[in-house]
Protein backbone atom coordinates (compact mmCIF):
# COMPACT_ATOMS: atom_id res chain seq x y z
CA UNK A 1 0.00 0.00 0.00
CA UNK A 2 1.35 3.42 -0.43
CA UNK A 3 0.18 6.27 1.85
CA UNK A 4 0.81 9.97 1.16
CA UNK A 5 1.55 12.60 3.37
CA UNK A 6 -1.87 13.61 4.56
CA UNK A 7 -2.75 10.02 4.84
CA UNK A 8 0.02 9.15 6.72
CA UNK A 9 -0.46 12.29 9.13
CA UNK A 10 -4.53 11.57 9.52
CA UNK A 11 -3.69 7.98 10.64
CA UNK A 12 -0.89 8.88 13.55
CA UNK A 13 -3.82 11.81 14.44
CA UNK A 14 -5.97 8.72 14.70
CA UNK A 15 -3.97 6.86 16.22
CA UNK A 16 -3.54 8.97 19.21
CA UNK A 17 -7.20 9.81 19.32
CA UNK A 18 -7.57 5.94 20.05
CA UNK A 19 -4.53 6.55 22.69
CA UNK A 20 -6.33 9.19 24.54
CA UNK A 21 -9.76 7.49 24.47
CA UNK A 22 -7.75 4.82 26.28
CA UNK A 23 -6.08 7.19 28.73
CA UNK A 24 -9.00 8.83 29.88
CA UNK A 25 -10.77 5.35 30.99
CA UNK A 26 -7.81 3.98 32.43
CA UNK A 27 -7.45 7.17 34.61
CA UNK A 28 -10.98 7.95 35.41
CA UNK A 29 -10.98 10.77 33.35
CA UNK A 30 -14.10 10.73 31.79
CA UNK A 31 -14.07 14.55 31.81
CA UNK A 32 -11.27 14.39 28.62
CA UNK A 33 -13.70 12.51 27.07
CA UNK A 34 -14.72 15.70 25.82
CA UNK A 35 -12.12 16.48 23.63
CA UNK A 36 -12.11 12.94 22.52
CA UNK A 37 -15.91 12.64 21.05
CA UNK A 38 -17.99 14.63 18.75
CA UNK A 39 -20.83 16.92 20.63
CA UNK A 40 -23.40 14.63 18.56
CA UNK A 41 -21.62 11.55 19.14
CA UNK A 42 -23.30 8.13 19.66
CA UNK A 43 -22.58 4.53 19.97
CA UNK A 44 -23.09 0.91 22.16
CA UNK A 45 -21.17 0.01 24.99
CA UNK A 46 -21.59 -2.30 27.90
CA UNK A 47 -23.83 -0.11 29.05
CA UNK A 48 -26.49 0.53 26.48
CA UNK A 49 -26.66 2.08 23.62
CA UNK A 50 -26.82 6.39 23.57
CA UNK A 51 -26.17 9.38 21.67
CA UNK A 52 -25.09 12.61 23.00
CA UNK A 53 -21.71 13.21 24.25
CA UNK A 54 -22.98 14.01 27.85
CA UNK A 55 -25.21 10.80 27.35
CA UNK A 56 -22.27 8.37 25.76
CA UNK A 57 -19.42 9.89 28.74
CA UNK A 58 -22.27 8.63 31.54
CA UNK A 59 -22.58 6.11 30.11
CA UNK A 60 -18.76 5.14 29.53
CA UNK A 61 -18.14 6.05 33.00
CA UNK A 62 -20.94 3.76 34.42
CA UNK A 63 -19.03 0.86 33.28
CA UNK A 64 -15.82 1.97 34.70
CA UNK A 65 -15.93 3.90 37.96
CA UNK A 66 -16.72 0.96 40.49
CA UNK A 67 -13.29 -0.63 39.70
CA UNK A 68 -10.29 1.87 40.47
CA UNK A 69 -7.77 0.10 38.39
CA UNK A 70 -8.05 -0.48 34.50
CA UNK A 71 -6.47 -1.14 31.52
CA UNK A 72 -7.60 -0.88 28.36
CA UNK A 73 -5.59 -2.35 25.16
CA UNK A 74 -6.32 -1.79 21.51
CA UNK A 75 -4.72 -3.75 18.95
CA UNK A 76 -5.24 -4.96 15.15
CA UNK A 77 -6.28 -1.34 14.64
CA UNK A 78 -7.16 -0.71 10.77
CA UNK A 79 -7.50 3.06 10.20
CA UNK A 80 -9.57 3.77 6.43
CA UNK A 81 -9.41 7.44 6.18
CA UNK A 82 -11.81 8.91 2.98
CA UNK A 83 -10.79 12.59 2.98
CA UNK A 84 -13.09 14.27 6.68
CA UNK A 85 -14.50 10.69 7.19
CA UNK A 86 -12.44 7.64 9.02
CA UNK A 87 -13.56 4.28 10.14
CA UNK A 88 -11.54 2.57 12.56
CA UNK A 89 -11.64 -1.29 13.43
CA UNK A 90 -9.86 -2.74 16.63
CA UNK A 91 -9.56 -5.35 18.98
CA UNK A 92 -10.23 -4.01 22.88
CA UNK A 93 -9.41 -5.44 26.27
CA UNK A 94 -10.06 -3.65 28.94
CA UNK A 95 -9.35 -5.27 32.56
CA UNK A 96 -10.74 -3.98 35.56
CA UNK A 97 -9.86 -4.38 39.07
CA UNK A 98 -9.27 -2.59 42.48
CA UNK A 99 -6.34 -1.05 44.57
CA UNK A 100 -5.90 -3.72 46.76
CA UNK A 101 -4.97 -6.64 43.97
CA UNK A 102 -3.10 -6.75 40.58
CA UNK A 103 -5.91 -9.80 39.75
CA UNK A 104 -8.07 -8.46 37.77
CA UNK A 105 -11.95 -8.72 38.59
CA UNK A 106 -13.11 -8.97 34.80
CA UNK A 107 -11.68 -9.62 31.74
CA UNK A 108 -13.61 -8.35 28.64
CA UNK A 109 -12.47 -8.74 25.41
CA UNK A 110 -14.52 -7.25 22.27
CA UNK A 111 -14.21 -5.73 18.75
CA UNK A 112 -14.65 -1.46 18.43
CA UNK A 113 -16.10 0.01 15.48
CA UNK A 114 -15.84 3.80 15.32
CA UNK A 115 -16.36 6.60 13.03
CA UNK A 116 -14.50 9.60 13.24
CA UNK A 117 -14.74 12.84 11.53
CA UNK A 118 -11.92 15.80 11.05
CA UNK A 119 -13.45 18.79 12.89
CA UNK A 120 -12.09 22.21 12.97
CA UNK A 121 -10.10 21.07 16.45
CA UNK A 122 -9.11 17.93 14.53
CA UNK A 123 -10.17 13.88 14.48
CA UNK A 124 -13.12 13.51 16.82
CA UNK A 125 -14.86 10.31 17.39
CA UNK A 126 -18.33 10.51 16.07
CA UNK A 127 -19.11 7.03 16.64
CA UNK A 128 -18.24 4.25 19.21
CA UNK A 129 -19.83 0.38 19.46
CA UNK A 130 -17.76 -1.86 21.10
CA UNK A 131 -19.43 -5.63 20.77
CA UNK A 132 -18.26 -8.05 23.10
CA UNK A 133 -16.26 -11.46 21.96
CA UNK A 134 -15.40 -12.59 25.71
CA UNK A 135 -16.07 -11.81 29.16
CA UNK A 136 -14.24 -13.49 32.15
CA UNK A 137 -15.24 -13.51 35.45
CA UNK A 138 -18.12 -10.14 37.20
């Protein structure tokens, strides 16, 4: 495949949208969130479905508060970029547990779909549905 310039410069932005998404859940951050989604943004998580930005951060932050240690991991990212439009694919795994053990509680493992769109502040996620594969243990 060969990638020009802008290409190559809208996936890294991309990229590191993905790497801040992941930032702000692992460090209860949901407030960042803001600067991560689109004000119309909507999409499925473990928590429902919702769209809204206010709506889709609750709900993000619903399924993450209760446990004060996570880590979520995105791999086998594919990044399609079609001039202001992207769609990104990825695996997820997100563990959660709390302070007093490195065992994880749960182990879920699923597949993210999300849109993005180039805004005037750059990429913004305009869509996020993460469908579960595997969950271990609740």
């Amino acid at each position: 495949m060969n990638y020009d310039l802008r290409t190559l410069s809208d996936r890294a932005e991309l990229n590191d949208l993905l790497l801040h998404l992941g930032r702000a859940l692992d460090e209860h951050r949901f407030a960042d969130l803001n600067s991560v989604l689109t004000q119309d943004a909507a999409g499925s998580t473990r928590n429902g479905t919702g769209t809204g930005r206010d709506v889709l951060i609750a709900q993000i932050e619903a399924g993450n508060k209760d446990h004060t240690r996570l880590l979520h991991r995105l791999s086998s990212v594919l990044i399609h970029t079609d001039d202001d439009t992207a769609t990104i694919r990825a695996y997820i795994t997100a563990l959660s547990g709390h302070a007093d053990s490195l065992v994880p509680t749960e182990r879920r493992y699923g597949l993210a779909r999300i849109k993005a769109v180039r805004t005037p502040e750059g990429w913004r996620i305009s869509e996020l549905n993460v469908e579960p594969v595997f969950v271990v243990g609740r």
